[in-house]
PDB file of N, CA and C in Angstrom:
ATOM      1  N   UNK A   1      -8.096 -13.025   0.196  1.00  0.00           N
ATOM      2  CA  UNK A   1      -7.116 -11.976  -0.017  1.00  0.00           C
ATOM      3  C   UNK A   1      -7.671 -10.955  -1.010  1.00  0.00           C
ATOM      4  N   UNK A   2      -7.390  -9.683  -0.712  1.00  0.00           N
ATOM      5  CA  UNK A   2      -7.550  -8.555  -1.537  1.00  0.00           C
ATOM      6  C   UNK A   2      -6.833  -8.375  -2.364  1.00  0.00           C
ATOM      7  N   UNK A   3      -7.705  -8.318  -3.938  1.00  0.00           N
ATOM      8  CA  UNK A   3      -6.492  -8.031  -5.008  1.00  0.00           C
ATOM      9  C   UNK A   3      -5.774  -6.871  -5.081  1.00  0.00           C
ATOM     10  N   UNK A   4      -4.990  -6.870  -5.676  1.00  0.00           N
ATOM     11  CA  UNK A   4      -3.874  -5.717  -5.412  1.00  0.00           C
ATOM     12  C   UNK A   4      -3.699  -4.684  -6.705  1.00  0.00           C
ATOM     13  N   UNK A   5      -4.037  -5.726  -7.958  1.00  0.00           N
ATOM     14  CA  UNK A   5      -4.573  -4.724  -9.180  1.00  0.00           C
ATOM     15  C   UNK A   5      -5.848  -3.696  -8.949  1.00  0.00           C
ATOM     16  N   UNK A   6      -6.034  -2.650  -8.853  1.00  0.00           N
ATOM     17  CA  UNK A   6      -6.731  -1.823  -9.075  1.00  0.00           C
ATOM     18  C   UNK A   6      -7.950  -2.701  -9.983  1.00  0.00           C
ATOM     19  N   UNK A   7      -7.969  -2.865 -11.279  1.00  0.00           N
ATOM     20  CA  UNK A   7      -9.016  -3.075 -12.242  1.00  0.00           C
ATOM     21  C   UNK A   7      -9.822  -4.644 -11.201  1.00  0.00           C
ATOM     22  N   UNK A   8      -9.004  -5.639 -10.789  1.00  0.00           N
ATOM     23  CA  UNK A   8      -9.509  -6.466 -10.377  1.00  0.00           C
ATOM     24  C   UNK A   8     -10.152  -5.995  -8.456  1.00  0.00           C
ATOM     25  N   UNK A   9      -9.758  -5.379  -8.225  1.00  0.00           N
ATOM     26  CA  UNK A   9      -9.593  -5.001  -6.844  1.00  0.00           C
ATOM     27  C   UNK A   9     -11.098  -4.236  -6.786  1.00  0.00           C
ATOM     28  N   UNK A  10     -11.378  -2.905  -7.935  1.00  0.00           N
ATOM     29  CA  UNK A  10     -12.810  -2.132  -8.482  1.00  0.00           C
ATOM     30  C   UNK A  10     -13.772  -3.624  -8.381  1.00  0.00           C
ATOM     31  N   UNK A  11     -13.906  -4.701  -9.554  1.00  0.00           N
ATOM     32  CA  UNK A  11     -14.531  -5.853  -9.431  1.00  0.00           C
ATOM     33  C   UNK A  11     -15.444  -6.398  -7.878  1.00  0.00           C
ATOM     34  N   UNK A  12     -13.776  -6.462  -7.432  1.00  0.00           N
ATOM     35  CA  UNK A  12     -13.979  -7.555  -5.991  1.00  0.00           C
ATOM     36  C   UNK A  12     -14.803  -6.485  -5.077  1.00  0.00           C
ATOM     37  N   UNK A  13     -14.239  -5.400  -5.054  1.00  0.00           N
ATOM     38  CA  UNK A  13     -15.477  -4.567  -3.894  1.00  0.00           C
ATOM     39  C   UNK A  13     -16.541  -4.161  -4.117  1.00  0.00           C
ATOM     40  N   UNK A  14     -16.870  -4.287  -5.549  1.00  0.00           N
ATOM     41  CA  UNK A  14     -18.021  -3.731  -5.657  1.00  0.00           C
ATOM     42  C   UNK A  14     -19.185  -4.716  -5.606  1.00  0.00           C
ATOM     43  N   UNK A  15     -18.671  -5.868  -5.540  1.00  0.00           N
ATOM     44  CA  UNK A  15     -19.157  -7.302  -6.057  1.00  0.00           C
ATOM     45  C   UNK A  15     -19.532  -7.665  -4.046  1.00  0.00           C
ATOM     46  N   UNK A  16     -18.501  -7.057  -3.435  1.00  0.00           N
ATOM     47  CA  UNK A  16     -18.815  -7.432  -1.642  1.00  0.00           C
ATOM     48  C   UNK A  16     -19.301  -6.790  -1.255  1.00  0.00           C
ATOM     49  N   UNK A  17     -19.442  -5.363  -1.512  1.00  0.00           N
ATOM     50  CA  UNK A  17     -20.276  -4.138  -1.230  1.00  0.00           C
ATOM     51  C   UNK A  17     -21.910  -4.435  -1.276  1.00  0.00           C
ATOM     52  N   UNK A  18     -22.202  -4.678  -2.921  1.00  0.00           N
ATOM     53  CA  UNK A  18     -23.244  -5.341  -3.448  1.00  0.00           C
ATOM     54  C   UNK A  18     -24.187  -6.518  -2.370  1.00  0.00           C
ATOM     55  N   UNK A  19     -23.222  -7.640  -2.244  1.00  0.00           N
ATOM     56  CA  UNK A  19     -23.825  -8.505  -1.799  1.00  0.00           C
ATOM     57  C   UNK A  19     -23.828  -8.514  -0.171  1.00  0.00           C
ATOM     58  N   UNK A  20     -22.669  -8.446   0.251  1.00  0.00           N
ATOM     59  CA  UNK A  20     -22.358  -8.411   1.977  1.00  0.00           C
ATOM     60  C   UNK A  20     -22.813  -7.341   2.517  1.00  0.00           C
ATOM     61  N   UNK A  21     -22.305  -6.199   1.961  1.00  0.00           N
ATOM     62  CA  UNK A  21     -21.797  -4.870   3.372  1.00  0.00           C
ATOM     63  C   UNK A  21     -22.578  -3.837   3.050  1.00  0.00           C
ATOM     64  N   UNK A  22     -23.318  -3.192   3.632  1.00  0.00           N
ATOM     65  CA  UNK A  22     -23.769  -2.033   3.599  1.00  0.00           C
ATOM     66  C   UNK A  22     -23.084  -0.667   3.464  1.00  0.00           C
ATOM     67  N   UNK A  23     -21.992  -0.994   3.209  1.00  0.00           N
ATOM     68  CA  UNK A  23     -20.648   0.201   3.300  1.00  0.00           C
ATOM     69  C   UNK A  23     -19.676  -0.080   3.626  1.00  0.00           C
ATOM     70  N   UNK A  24     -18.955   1.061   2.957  1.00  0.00           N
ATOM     71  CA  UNK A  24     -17.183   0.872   2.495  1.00  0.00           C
ATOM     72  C   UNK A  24     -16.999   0.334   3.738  1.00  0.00           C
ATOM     73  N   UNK A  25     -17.179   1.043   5.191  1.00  0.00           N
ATOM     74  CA  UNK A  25     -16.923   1.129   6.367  1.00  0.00           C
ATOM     75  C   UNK A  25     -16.930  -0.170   6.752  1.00  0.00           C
ATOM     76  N   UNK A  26     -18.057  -0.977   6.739  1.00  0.00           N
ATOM     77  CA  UNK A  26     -18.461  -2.056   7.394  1.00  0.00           C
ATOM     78  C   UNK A  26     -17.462  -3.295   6.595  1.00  0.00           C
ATOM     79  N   UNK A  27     -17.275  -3.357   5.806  1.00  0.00           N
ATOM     80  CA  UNK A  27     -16.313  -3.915   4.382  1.00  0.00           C
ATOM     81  C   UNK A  27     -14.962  -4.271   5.288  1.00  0.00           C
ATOM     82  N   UNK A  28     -14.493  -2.792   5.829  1.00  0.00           N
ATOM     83  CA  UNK A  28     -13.075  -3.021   6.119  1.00  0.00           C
ATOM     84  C   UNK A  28     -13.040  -3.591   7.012  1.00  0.00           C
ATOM     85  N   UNK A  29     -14.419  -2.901   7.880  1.00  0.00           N
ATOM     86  CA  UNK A  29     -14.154  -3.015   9.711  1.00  0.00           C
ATOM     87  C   UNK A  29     -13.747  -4.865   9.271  1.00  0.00           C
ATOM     88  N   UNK A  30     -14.675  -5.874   8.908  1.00  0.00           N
ATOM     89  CA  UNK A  30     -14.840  -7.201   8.556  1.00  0.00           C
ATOM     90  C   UNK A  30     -14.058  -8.003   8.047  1.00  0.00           C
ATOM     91  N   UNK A  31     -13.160  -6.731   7.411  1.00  0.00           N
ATOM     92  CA  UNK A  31     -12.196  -8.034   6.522  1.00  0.00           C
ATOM     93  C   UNK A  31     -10.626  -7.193   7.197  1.00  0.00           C
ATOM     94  N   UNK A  32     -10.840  -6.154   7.902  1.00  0.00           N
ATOM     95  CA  UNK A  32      -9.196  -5.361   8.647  1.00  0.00           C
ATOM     96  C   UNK A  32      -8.638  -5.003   7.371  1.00  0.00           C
ATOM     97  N   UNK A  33      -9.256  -4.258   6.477  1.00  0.00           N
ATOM     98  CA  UNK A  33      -8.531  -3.545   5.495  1.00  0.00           C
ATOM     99  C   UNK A  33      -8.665  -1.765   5.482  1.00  0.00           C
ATOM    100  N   UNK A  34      -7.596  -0.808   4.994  1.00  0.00           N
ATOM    101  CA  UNK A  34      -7.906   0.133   5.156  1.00  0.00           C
ATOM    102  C   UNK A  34      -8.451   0.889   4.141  1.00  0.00           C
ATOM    103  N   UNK A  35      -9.251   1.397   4.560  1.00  0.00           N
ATOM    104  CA  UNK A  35     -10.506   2.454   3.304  1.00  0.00           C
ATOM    105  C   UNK A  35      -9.472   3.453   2.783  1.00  0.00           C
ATOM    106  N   UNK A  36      -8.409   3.952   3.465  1.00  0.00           N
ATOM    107  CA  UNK A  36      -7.921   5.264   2.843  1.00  0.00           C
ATOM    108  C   UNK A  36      -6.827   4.610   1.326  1.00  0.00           C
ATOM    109  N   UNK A  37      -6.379   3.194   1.676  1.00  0.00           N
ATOM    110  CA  UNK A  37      -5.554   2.900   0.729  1.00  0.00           C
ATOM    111  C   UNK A  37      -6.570   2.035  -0.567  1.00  0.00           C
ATOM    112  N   UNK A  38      -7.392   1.594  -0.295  1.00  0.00           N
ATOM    113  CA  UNK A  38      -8.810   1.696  -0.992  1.00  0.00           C
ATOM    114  C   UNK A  38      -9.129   2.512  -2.003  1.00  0.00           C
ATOM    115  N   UNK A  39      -9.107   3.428  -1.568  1.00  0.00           N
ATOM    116  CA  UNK A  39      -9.475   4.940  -2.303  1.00  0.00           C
ATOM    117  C   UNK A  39      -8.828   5.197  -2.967  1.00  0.00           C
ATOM    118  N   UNK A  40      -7.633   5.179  -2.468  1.00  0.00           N
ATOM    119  CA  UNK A  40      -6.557   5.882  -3.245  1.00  0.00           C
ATOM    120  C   UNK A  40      -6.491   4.824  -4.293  1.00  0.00           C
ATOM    121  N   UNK A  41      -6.023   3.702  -4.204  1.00  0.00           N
ATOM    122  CA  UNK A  41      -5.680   3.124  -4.959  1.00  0.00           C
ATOM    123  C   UNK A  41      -6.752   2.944  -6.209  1.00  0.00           C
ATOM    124  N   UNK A  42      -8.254   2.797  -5.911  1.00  0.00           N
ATOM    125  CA  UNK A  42      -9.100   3.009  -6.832  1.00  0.00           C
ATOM    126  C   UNK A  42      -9.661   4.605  -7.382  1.00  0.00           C
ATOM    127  N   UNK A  43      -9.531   5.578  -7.122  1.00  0.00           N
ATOM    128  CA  UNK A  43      -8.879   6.738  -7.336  1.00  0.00           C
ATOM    129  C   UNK A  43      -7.961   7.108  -8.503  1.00  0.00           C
ATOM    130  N   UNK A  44      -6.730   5.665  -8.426  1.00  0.00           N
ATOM    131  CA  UNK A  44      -5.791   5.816  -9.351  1.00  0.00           C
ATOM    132  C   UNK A  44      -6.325   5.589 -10.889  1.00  0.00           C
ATOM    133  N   UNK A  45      -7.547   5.259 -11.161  1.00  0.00           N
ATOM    134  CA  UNK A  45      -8.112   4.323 -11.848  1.00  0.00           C
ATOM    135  C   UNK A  45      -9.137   5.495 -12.663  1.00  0.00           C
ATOM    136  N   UNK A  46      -9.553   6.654 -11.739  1.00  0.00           N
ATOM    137  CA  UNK A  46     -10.664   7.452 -11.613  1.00  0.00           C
ATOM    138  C   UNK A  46     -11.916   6.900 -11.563  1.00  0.00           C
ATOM    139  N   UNK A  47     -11.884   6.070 -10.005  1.00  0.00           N
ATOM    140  CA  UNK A  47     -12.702   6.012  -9.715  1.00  0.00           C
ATOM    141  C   UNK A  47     -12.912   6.237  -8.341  1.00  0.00           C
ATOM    142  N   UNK A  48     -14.560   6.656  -7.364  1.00  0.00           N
ATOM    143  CA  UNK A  48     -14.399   7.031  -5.994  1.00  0.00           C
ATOM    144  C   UNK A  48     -15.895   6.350  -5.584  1.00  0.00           C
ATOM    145  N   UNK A  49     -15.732   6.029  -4.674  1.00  0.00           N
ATOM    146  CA  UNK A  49     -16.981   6.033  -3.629  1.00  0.00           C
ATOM    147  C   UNK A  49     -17.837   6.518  -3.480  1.00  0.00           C
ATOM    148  N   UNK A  50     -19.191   6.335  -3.849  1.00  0.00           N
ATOM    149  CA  UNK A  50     -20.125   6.961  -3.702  1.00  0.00           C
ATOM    150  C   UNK A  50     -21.246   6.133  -2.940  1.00  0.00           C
ATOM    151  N   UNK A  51     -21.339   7.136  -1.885  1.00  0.00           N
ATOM    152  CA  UNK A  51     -22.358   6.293  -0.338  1.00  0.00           C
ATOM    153  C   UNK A  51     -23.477   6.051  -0.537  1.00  0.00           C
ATOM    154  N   UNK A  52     -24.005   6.820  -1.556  1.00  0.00           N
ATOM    155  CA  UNK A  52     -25.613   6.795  -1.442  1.00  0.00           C
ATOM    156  C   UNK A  52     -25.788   5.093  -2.542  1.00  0.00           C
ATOM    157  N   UNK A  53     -24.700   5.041  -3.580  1.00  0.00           N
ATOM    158  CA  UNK A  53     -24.955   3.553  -4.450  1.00  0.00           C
ATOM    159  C   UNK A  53     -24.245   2.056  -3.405  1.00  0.00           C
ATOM    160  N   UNK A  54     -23.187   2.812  -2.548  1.00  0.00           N
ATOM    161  CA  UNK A  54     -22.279   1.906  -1.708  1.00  0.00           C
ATOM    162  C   UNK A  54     -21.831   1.437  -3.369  1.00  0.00           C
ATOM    163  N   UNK A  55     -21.197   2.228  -3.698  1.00  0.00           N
ATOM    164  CA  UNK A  55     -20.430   1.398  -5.010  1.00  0.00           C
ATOM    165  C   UNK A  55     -19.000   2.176  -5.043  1.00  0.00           C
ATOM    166  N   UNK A  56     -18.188   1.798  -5.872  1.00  0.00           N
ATOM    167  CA  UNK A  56     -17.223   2.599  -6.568  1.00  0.00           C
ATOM    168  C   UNK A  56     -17.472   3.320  -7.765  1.00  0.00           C
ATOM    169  N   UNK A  57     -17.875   4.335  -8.427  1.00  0.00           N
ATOM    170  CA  UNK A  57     -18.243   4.718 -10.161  1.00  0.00           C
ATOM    171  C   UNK A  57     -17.680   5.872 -10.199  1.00  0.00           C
TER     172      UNK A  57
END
């Protein structure tokens, strides 16, 4: 399950990004989560996606 706190939620994807997925994209397609509420929600935090690290910063 996907955490739902923002601060822990930044952690968990960057930590699956890192090790599993080559991108946000591939992340969701795998686990059926959506990138736009993703964003936003880590966004809320000021933080965003950046493709070229596949990270959140």
């Amino acid at each position: 399950m996907i955490p739902k706190d923002p601060v822990m939620l930044l952690s968990y994807i960057n930590t699956q990004l890192r090790d599993f997925y080559d991108s946000l994209e591939s992340f969701c397609t795998a686990t059926n989560t959506n990138a736009e509420e993703i964003i936003a929600k880590l966004k809320s935090i000021d933080y965003e996606y950046d493709e070229k690290s596949n990270q959140f910063i």
